[in-house]
Protein backbone atom coordinates (compact mmCIF):
# COMPACT_ATOMS: atom_id res chain seq x y z
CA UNK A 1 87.74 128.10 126.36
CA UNK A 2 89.15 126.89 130.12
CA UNK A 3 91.08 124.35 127.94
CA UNK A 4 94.95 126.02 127.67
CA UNK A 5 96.06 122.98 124.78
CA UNK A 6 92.65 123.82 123.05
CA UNK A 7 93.53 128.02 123.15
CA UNK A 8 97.19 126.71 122.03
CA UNK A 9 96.16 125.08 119.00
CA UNK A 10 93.51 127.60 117.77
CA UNK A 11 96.53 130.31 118.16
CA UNK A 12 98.74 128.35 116.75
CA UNK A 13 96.14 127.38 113.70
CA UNK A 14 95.00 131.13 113.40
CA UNK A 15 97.95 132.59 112.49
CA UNK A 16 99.81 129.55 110.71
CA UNK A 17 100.82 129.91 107.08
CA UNK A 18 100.07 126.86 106.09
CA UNK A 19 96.41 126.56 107.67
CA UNK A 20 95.85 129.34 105.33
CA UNK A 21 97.31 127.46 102.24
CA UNK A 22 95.08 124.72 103.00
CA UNK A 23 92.05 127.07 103.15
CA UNK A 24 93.11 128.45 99.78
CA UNK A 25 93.22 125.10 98.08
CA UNK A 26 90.57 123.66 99.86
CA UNK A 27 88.44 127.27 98.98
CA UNK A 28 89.94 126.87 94.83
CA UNK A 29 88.79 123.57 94.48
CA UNK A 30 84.93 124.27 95.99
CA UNK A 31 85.13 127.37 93.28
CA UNK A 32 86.54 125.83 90.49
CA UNK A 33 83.92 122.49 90.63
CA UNK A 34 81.08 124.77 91.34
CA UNK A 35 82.01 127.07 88.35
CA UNK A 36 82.63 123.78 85.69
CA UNK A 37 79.42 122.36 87.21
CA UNK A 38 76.93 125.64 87.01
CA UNK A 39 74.78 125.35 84.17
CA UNK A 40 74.78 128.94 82.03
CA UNK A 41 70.66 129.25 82.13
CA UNK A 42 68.77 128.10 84.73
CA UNK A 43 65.44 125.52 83.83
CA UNK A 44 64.51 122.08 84.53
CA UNK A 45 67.37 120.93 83.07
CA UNK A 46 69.84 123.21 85.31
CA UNK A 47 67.88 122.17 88.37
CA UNK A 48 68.49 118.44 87.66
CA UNK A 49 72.17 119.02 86.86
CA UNK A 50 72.71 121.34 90.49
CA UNK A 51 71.42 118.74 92.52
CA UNK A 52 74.18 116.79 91.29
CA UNK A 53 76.62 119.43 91.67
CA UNK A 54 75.28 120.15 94.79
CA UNK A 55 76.52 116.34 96.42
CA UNK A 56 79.83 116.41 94.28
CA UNK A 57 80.32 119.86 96.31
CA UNK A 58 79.49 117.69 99.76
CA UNK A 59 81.24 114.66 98.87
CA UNK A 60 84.92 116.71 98.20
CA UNK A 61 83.92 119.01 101.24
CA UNK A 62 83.67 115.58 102.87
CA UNK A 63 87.15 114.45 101.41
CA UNK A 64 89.03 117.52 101.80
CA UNK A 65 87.86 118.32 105.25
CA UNK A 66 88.79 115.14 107.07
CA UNK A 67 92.14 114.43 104.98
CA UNK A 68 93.03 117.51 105.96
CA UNK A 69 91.58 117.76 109.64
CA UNK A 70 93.04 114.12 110.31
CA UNK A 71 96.50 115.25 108.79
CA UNK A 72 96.90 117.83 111.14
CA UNK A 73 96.27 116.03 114.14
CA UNK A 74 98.55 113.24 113.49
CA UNK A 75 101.29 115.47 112.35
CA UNK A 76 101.70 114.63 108.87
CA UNK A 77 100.66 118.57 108.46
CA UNK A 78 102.83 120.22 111.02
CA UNK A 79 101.33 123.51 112.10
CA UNK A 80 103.99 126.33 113.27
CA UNK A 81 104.43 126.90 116.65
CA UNK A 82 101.87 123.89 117.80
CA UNK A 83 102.73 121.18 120.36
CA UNK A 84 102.38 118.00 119.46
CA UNK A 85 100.40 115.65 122.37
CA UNK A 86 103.79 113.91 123.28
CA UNK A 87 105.72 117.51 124.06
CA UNK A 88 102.60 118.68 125.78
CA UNK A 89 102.40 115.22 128.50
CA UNK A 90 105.80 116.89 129.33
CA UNK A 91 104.09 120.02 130.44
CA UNK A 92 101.91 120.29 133.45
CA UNK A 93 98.97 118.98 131.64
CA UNK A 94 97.38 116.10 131.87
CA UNK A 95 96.44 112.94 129.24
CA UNK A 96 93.04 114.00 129.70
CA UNK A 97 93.01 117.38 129.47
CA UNK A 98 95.62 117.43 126.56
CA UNK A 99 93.50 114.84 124.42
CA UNK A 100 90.52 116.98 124.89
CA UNK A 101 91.94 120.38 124.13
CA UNK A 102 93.35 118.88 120.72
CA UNK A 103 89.57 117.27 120.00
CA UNK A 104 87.65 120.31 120.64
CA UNK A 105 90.38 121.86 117.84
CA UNK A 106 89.94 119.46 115.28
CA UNK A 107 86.47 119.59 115.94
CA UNK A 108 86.44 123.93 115.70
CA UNK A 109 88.69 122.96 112.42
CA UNK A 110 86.51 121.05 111.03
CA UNK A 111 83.18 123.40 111.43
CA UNK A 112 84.94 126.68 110.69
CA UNK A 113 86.48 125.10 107.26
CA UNK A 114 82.69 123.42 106.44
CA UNK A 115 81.53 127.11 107.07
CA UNK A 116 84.10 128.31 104.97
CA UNK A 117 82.51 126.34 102.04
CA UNK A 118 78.94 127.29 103.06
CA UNK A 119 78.57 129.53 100.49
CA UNK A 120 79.41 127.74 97.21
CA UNK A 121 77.03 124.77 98.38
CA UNK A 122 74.34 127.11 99.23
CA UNK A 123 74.86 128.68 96.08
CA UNK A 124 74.28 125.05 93.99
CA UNK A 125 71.49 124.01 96.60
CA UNK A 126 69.73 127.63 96.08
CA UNK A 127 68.68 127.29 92.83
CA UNK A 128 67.23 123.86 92.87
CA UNK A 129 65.67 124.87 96.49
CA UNK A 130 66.80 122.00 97.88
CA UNK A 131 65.98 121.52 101.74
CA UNK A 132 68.12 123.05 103.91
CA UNK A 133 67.64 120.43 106.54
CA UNK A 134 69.42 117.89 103.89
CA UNK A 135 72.27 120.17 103.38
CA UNK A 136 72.64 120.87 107.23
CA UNK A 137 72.29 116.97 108.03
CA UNK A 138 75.14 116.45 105.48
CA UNK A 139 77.54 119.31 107.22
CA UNK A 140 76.85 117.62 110.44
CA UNK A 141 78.24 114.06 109.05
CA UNK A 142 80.89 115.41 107.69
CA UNK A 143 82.19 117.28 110.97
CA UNK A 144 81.78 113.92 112.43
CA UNK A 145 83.44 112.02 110.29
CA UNK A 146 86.45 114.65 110.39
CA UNK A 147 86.30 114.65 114.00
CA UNK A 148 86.42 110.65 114.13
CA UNK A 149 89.01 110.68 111.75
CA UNK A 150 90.78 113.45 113.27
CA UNK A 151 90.98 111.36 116.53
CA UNK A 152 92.21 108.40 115.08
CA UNK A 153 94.95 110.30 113.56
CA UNK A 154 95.83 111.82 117.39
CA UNK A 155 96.43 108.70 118.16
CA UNK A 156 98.35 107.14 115.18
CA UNK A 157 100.42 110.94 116.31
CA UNK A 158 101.66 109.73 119.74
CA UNK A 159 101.31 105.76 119.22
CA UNK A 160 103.60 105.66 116.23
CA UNK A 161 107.18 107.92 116.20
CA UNK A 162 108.04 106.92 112.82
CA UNK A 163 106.83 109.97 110.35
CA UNK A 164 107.30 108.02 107.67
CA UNK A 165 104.97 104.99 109.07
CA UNK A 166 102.66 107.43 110.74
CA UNK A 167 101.70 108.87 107.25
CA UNK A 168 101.66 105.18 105.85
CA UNK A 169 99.10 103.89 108.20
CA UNK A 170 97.23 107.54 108.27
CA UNK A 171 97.22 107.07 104.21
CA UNK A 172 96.22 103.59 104.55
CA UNK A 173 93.49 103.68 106.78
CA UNK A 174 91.73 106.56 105.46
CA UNK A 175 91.68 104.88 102.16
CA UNK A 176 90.66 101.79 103.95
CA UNK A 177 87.54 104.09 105.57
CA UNK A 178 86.51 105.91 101.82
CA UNK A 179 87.31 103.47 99.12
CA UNK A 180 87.76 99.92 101.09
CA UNK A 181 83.97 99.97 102.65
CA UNK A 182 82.77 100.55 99.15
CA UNK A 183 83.45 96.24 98.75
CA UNK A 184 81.18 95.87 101.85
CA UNK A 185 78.28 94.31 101.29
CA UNK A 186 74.95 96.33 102.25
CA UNK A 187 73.90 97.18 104.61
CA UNK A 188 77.40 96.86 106.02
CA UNK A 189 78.69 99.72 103.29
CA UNK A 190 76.43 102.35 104.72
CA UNK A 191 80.21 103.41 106.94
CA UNK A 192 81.04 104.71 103.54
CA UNK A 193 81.34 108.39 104.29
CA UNK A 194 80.95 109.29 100.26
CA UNK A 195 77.59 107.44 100.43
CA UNK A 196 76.94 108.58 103.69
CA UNK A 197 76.83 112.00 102.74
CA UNK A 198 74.93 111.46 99.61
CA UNK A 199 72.46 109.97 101.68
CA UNK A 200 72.49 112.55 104.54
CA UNK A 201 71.55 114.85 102.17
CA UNK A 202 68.46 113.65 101.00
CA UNK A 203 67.31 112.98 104.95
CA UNK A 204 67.87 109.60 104.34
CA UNK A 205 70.42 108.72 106.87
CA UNK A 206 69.71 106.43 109.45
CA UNK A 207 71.28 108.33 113.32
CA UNK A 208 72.66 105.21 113.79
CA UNK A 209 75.24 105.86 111.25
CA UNK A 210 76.14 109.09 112.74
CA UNK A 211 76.29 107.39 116.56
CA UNK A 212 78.35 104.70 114.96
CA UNK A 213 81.59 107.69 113.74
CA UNK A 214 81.00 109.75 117.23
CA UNK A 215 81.80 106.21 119.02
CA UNK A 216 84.52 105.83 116.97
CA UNK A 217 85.98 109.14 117.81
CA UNK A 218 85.93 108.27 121.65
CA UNK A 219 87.47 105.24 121.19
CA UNK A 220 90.27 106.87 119.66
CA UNK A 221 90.26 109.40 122.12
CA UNK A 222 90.36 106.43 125.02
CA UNK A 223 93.30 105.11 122.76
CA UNK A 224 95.01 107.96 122.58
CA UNK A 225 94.92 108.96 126.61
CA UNK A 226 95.81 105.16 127.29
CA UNK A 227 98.83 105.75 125.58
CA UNK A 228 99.67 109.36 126.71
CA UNK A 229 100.56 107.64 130.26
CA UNK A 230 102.75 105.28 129.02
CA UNK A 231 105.29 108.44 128.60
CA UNK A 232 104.43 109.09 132.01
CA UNK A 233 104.91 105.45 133.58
């Protein structure tokens, strides 16, 4: 980790209260669902009903995990004792290397919170035997999608100063992302991260999709560097 804003952040991240709050709510909602959704006796029956539990478990690990991911990088979630991009292009760092340090820890975010919930969807996937290549297919989309997400709110962070208007268009464009692509019409609505992860999951994902969100991300990240140097001009 050569990266001093990525080493910041993790710090900062590891030891901040409300990371951990996050974790236990995120952690109580994976355990609650998978205990209302577990049938009592196990059977054809209990297999058909766990492979739907199994892909409700994705789709709120999907939710949770880029809300939550995205929040944090745009600020709506301030984390104790971590710099925001705009205090850091202050510092000798540069756009560049400040961008990157805070992608990598949305990124390391993301994957340690999706390992986190590991066991309660291996746990539903276990006794249906379901493929483990579906379930690790589905992680990876979903770290993407945080990631992507988690980029475009780094930028909404240092493009807009407003907190208030920040959260607004952070709000609005993630429900633009999970519910508004649901009017798409196909094959247009395959963005749909919900139905993207259903899909992952059965191996039935096309990479395209997954190409499509990484993009994305660097776009932001483009966005976000752009506008880093405007504080510097």
């Amino acid at each position: 980790m050569s990266n001093p804003v990525l080493r910041g952040d993790l710090r900062a991240r590891a030891a901040s209260r409300k990371i951990f709050a996050i974790e236990l709510f995120y952690l109580g909602v994976l355990g609650v669902l998978a205990w209302l959704g577990m049938p009592p006796e196990l059977g054809a029956q209990a297999a058909e009903r766990t492979t739907s539990l199994t892909t409700a478990l994705l789709v709120v690990e999907a939710i949770l995990v880029t809300y939550f991911a995205s929040a944090c990088a745009a600020q709506e979630i301030a984390v104790e004792t971590e710099k925001s991009p705009v205090d850091l292009v202050f510092a000798p760092f540069t756009p560049r290397s400040i961008v990157a340090g805070k992608s990598l820890a949305t990124l390391a975010t993301a994957g340690y919170w999706l390992l986190l919930g590991a066991p309660l969807v291996a746990l539903s996937a276990g006794i249906r035997q379901d493929s483990a290549a579906g379930l690790v297919s589905a992680g990876a989309l979903i770290a993407v999608v945080a990631w992507s997400m988690g980029q475009l709110g780094m930028w909404l962070g240092i493009a807009i100063e407003s907190e208030f208007s920040r959260t607004l268009a952070h709000w609005g464009l993630l429900l633009l992302v999970f519910v508004g692509t649901l009017a798409l019409p196909m094959p247009a609505r395959t963005i749909n991260p919900v139905l993207d992860t259903a899909a992952a999951q059965r191996g039935e994902l096309p990479a395209a999709v997954y190409a499509l969100y990484v993009a994305f991300g660097l776009a932001c990240d483009g966005a976000a560097r752009r506008t880093l140097r405007r504080y510097l001009a």
